[in-house]
Protein backbone atom coordinates (compact mmCIF):
# COMPACT_ATOMS: atom_id res chain seq x y z
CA UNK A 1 84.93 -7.55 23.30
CA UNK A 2 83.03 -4.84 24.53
CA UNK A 3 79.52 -6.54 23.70
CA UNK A 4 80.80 -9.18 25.69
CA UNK A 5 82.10 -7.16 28.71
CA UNK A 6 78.36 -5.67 28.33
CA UNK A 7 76.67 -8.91 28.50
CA UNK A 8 78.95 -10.03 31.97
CA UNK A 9 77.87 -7.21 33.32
CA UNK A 10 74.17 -7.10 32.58
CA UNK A 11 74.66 -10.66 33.98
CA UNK A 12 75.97 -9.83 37.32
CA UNK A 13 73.44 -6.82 37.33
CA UNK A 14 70.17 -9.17 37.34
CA UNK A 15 71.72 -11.54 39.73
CA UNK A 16 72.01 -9.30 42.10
CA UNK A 17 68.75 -7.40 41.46
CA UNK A 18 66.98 -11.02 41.81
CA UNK A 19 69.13 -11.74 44.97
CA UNK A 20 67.34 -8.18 46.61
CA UNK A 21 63.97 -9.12 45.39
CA UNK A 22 64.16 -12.56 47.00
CA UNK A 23 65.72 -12.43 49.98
CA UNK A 24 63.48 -10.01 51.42
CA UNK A 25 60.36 -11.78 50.54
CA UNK A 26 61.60 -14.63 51.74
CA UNK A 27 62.61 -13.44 55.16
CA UNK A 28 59.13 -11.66 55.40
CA UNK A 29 57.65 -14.92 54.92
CA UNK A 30 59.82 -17.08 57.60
CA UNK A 31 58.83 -14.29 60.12
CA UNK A 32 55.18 -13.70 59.45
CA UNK A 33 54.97 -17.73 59.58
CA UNK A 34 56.20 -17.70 62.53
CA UNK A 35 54.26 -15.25 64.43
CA UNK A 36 50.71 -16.60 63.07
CA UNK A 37 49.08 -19.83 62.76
CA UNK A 38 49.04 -20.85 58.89
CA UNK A 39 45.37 -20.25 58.42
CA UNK A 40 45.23 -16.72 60.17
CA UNK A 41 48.25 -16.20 58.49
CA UNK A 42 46.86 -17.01 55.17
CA UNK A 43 43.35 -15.29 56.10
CA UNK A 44 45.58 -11.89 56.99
CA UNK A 45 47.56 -12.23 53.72
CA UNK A 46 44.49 -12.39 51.81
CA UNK A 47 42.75 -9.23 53.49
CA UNK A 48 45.92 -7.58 53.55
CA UNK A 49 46.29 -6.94 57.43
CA UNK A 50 49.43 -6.12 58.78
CA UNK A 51 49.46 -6.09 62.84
CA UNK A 52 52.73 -4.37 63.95
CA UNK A 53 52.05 -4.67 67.39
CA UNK A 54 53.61 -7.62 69.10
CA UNK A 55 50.23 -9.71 69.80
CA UNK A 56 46.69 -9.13 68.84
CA UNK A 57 42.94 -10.69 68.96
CA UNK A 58 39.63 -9.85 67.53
CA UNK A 59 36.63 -11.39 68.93
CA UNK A 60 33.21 -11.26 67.77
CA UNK A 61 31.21 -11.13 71.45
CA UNK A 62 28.46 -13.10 71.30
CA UNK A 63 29.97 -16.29 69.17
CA UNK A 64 33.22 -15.77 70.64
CA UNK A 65 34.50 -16.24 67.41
CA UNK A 66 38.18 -15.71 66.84
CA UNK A 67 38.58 -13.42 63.68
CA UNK A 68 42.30 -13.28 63.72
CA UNK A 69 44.89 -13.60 66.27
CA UNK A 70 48.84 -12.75 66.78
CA UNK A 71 50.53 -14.56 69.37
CA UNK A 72 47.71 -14.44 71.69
CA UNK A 73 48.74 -16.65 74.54
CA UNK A 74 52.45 -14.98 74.68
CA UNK A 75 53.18 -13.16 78.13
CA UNK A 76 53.37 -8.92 78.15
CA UNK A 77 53.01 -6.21 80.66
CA UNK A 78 49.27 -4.97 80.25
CA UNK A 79 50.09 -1.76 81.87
CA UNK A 80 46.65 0.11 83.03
CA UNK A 81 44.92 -2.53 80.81
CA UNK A 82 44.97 -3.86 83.86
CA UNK A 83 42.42 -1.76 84.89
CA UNK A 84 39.56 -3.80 83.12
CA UNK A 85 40.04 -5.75 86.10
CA UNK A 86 39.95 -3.45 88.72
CA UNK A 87 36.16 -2.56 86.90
CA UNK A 88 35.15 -5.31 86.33
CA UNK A 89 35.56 -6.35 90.34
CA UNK A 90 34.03 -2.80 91.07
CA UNK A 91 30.89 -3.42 88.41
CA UNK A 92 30.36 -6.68 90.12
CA UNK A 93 29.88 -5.65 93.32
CA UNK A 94 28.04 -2.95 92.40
CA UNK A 95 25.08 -4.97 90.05
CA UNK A 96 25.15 -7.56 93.02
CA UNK A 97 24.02 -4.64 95.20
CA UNK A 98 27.07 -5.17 97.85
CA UNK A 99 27.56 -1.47 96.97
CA UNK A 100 26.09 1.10 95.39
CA UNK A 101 27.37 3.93 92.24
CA UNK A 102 26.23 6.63 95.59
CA UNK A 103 28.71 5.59 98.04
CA UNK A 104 31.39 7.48 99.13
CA UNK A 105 34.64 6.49 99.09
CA UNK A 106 37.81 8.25 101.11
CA UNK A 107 40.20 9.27 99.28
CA UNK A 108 43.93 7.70 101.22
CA UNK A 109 47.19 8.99 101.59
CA UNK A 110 48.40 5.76 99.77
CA UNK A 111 45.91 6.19 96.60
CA UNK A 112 47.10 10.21 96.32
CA UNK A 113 50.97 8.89 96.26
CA UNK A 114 50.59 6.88 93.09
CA UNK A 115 52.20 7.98 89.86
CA UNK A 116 52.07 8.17 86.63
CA UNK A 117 47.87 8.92 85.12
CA UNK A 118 45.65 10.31 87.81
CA UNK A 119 42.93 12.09 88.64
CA UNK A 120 44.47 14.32 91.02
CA UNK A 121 43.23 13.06 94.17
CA UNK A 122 43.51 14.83 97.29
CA UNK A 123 44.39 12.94 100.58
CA UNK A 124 41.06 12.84 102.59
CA UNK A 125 39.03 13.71 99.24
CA UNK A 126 35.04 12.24 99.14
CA UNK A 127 34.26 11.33 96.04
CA UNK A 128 31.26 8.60 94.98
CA UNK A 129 31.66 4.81 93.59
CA UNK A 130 30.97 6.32 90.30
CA UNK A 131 33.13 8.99 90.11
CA UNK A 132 36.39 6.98 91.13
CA UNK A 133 35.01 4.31 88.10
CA UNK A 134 35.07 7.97 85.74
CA UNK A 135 38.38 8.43 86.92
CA UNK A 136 39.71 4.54 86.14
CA UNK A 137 37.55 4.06 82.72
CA UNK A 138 38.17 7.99 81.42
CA UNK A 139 41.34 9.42 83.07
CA UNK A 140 42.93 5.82 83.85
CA UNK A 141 43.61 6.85 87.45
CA UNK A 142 46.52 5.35 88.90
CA UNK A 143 45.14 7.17 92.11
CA UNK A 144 41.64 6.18 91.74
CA UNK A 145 42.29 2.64 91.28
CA UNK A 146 44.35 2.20 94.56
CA UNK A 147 41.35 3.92 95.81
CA UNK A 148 38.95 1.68 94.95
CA UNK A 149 40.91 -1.14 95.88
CA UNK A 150 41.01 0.10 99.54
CA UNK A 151 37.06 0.54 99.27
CA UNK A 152 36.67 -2.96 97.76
CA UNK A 153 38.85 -4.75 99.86
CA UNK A 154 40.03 -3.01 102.77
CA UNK A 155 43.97 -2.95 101.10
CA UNK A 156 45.56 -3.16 97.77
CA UNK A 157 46.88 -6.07 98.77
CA UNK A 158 43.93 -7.75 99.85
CA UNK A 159 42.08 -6.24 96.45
CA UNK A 160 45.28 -7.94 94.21
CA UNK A 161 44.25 -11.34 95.35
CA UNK A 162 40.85 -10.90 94.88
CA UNK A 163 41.89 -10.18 91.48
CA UNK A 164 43.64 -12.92 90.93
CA UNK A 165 40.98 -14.70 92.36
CA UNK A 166 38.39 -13.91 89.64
CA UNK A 167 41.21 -14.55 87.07
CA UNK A 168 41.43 -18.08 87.72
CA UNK A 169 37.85 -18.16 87.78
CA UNK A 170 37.56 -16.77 84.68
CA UNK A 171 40.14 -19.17 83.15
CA UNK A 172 43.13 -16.46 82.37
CA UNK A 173 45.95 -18.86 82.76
CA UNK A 174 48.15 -16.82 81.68
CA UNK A 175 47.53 -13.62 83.66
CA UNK A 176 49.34 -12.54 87.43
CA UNK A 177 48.34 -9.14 88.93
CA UNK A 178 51.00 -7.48 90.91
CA UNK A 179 49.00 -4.45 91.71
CA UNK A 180 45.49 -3.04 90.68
CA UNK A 181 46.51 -0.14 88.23
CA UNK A 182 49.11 -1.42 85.72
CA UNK A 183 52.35 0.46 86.75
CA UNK A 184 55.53 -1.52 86.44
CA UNK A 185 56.20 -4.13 88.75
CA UNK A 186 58.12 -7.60 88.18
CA UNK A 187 55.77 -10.63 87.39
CA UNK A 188 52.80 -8.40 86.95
CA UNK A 189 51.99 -9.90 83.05
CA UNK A 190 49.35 -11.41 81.30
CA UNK A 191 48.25 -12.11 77.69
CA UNK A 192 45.86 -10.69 74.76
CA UNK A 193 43.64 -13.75 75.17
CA UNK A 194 43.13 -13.16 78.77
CA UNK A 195 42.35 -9.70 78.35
CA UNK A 196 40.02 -10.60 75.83
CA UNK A 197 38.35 -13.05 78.60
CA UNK A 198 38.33 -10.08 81.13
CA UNK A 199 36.92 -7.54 78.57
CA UNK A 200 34.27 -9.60 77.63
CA UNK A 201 33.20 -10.28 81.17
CA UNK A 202 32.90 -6.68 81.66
CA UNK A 203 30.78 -6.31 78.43
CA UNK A 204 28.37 -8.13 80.71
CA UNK A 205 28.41 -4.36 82.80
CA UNK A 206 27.04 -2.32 80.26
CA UNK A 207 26.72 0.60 82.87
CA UNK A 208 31.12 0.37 82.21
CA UNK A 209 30.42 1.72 78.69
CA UNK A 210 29.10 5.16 79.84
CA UNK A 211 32.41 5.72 81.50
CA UNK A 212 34.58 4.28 78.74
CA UNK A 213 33.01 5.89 76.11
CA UNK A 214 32.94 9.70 77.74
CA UNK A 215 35.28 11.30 76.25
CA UNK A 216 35.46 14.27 78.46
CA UNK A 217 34.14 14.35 82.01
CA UNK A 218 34.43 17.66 84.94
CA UNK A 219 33.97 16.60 88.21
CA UNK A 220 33.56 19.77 90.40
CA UNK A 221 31.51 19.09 92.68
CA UNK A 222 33.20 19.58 96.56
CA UNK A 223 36.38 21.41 94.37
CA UNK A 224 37.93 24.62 94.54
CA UNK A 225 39.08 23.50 91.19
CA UNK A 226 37.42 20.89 89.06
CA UNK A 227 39.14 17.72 87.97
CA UNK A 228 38.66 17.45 84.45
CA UNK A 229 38.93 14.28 82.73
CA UNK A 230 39.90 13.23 79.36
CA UNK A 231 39.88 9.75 78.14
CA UNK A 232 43.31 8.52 76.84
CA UNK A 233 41.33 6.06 74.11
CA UNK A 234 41.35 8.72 71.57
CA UNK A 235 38.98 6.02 69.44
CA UNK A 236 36.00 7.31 71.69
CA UNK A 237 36.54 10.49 69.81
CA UNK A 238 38.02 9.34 66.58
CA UNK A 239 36.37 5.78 65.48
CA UNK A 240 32.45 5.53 64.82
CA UNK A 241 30.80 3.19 67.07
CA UNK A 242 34.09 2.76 69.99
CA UNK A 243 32.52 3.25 73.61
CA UNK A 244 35.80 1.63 75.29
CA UNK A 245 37.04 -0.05 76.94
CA UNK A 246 40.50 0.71 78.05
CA UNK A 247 44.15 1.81 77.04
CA UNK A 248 47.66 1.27 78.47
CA UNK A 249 51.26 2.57 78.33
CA UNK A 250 54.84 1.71 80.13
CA UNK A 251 58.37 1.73 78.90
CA UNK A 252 58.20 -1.71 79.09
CA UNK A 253 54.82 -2.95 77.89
CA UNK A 254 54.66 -0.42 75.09
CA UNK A 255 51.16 1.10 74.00
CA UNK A 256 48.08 -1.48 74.63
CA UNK A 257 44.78 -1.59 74.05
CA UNK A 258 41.41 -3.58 74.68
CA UNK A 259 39.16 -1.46 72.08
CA UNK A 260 35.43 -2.13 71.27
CA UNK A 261 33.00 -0.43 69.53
CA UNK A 262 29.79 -1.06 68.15
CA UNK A 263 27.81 -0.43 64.68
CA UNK A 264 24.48 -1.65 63.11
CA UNK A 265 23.90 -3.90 65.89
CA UNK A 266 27.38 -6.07 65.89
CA UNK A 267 30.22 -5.65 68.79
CA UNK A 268 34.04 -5.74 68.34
CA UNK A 269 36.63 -6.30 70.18
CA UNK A 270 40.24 -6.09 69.63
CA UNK A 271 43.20 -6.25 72.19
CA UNK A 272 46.69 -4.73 71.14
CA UNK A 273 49.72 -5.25 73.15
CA UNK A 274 53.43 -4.46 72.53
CA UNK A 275 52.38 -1.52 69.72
CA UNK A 276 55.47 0.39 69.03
CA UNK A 277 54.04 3.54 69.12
CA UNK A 278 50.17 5.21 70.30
CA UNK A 279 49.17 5.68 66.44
CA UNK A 280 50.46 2.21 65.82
CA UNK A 281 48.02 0.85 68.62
CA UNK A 282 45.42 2.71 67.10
CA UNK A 283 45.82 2.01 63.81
CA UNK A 284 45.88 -1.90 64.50
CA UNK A 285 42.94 -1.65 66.51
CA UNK A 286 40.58 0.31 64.12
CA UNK A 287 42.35 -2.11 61.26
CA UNK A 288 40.89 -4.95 63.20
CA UNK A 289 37.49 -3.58 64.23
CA UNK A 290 36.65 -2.76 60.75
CA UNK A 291 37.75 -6.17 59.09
CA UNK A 292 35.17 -7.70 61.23
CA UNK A 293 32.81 -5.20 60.73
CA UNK A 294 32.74 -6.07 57.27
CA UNK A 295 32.24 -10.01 57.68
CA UNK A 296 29.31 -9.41 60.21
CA UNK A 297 25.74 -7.97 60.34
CA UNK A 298 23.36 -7.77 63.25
CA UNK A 299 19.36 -8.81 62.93
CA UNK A 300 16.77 -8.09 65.63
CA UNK A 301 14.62 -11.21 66.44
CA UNK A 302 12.62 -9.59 69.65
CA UNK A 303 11.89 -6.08 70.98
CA UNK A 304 11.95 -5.39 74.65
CA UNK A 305 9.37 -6.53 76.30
CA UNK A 306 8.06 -9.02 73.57
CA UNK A 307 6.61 -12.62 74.25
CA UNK A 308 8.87 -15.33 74.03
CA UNK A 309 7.49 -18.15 75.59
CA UNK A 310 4.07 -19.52 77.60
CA UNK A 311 5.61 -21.82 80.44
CA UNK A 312 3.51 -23.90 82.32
CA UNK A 313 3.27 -24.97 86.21
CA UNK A 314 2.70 -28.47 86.72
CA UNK A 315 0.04 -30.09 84.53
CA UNK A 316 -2.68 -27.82 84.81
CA UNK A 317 -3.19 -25.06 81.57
CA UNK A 318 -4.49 -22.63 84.46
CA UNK A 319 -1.32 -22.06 85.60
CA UNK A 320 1.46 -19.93 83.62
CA UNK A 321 3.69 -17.51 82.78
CA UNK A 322 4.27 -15.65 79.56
CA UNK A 323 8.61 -15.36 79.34
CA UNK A 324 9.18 -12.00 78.14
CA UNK A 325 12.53 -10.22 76.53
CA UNK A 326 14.31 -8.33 79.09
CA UNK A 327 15.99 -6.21 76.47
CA UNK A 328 15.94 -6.32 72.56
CA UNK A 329 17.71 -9.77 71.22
CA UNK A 330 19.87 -8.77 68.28
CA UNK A 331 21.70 -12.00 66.87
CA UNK A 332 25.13 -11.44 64.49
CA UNK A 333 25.53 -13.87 61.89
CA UNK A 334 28.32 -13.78 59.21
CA UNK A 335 27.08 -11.89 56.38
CA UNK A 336 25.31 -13.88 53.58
CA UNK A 337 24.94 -16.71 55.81
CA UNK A 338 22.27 -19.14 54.96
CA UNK A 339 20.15 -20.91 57.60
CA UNK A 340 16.65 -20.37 60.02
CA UNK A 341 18.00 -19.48 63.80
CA UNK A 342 16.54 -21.73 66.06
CA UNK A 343 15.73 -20.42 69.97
CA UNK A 344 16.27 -22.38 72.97
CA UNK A 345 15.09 -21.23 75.94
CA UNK A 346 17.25 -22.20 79.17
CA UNK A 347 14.79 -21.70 82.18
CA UNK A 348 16.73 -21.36 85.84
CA UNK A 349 15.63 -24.03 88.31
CA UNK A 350 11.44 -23.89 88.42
CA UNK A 351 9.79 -22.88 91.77
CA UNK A 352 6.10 -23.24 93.24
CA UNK A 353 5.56 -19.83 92.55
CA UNK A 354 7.20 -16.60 90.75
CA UNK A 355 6.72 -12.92 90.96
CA UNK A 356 5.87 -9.88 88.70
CA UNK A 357 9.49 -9.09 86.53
CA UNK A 358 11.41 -11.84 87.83
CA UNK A 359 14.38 -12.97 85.67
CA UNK A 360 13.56 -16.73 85.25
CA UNK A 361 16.30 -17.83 82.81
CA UNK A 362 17.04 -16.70 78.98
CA UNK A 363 16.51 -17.22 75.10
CA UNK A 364 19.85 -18.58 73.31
CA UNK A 365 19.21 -18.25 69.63
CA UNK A 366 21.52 -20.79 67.20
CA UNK A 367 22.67 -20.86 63.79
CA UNK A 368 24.28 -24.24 62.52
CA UNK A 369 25.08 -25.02 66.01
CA UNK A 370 26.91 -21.90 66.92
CA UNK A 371 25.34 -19.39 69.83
CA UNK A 372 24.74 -16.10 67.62
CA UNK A 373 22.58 -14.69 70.26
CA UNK A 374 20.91 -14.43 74.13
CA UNK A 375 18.85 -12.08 75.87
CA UNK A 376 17.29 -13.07 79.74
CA UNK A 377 13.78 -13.47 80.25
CA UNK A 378 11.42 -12.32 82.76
CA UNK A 379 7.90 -13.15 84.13
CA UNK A 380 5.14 -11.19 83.52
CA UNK A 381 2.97 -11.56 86.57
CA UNK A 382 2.61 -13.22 90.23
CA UNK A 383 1.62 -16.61 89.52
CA UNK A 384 1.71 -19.80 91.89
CA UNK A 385 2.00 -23.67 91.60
CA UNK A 386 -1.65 -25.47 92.54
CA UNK A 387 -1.49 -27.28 96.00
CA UNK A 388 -2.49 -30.68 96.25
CA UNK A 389 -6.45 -29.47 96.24
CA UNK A 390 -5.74 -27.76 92.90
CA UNK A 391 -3.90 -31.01 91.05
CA UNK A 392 -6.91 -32.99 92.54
CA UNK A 393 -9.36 -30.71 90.85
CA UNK A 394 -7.01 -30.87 87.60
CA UNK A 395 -6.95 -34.62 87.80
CA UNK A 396 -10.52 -34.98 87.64
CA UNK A 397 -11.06 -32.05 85.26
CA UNK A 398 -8.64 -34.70 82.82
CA UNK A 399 -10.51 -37.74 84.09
CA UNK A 400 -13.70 -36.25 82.36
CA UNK A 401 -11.98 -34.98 79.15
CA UNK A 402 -10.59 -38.05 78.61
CA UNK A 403 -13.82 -39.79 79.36
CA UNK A 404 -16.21 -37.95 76.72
């Protein structure tokens, strides 16, 4: 009696122990399906990635490649992830020489209202172009965003359009600005695919990084007391290789991120939104950033300055141009890949004549069809297109050739 007793109750005892093994697994599964397209989802499984935050992307720069992905088109508040916008307007304008890093910029009773980060801007304060960008990319300014808004485009108002503007342009169909800076305002949302789109655009800035990856900054200059800045993307100081690019934070966006950082030649980037807590955001980010580390490796092809291509003017051999690298070319290939990389150079419209250091277009470098590389080309001296004496001359030089 008691054996059997014993054996009911071993009985009921494994059910139930096989009931709180499976359940859980189960639900895990229905709700990780859910959240990620099956093959990320496997891929993630297999690496053993878990992303807590609510959506997440990693790109690989130059491809553009996709190396995982969490809800990436779904609507958040960026908070001052916004911001990448508000630099990347102020970096265009700046390499297209409408302004200048020098100028000064007035400091408005409007910008010194603004809560939440700042860089404790005084009303009537001078301060340059590139020490309002220190105070966006390394303090996250609330203050010095509205600022540079109002320098930009006369209003915040006027400076929120233009940002949508370049959105559109861009193709972030998912993304409304409300304001410049991030702080909470209905309708103000966008998603970790756009910022991805707006990060990578201001990648093209490189000048950006020297901001975003300062940890520390004093700005005393003009000050009874200095302002002293400290960049809230604690990977600057904490992750080998992160230079940026910016961080964010609101009740109701949680703790974002659009991180990148670079080692042995290959850029990262990986956008967190929705992280539950700031060690969360970082922890997902520096996940991220190292599982593509590990599938890709960097390989110079040219040094600055090197010959890339001889490019002829018309029909006569007199007349060239040797295409030089404007910067080192570095293409990133998935590690162990197989294959010879095959240039293609993509010349801008050709003129009659070109000058000393002129960009005239750029080498695109492929592997098995996919872009793993670029770098623009320039000329490397004053050279001119023969006039109608010259391809005369040329004609008959050919005539001769051709006739001994």
């Amino acid at each position: 009696m008691k054996k059997k007793i014993f054996n009911k109750i071993s009985i009921i005892l494994l059910c139930l122990l096989c009931l709180n093994t499976v359940i859980p697994i189960a639900a895990v599964r229905e709700t990780s399906e859910e959240e990620y397209p099956n093959d990320v989802y496997t891929a993630c499984l297999e690496e053993g990635m878990n992303v807590d935050a609510k959506s997440a992307l990693l790109i690989e720069p130059i491809s553009g490649a996709v190396l995982y992905e969490k809800n990436p088109d779904e609507k958040f508040a960026p908070a001052s992830v916004t911001k990448i916008m508000t630099m990347l307007l102020a970096m265009e304008a700046v390499d297209s020489g409408k302004i200048s890093l020098d100028d000064k910029i007035i400091c408005s009773e409007n910008a010194k209202k603004m809560g939440g980060s700042t860089m404790l801007l005084d009303v009537g304060e001078v301060r340059t172009v590139e020490e309002i960008l220190k105070g966006i990319a390394i303090a996250s300014g609330n203050d010095a965003a509205v600022a540079m808004a109002e320098f930009l485009s006369g209003s915040t108002d006027e400076f929120v359009k233009a940002m949508n503007e370049r959105a559109k342009e861009l193709g972030m169909t998912n993304t409304t600005f409300k304001n410049c800076n991030g702080l909470p305002e209905e309708g103000h949302v966008t998603t970790a695919r756009d910022i991805s789109i707006m990060s990578l655009e201001l990648l093209k800035h490189p000048t950006i990084l020297k901001y975003s990856g300062t940890y520390m900054e004093t700005i005393s200059e003009g000050r009874k007391s200095p302002i002293e800045l400290v960049n809230h993307n604690k990977l600057v100081r904490f992750f080998d290789g992160c230079d940026g690019l910016k961080t964010g934070f609101t009740q109701e966006a949680k703790y974002c991120i659009s991180a990148t950082a670079v080692r042995n030649n290959v850029r990262m980037l990986a956008v967190i939104m929705g992280a539950p807590t700031y060690k969360v955001r970082n922890r997902d980010a520096s996940m991220l950033m190292n599982y593509g580390f590990s599938k890709y490796e960097g390989k110079k092809l040219f040094n600055k300055d090197d010959d890339v291509e001889t490019v002829y003017l018309g029909k006569s051999n007199d007349r060239f141009f040797i295409a030089k690298a404007k910067d080192d070319l570095i293409i990133v290939t998935l590690k162990g890949s197989d294959g010879e990389p095959i240039n293609k150079i993509v010349l801008d419209e050709m003129k009659d004549s070109y000058t000393e250091g002129e960009v005239i277009g750029k080498c695109e470098v492929y592997l098995d069809d996919q872009k793993v590389g670029e770098v623009e080309l320039y000329c490397d001296r004053d050279v001119e297109k023969g006039g109608f004496i010259d391809n005369l001359k040329d004609n008959m030089k050919n005539l001769f050739k051709k006739g001994v």
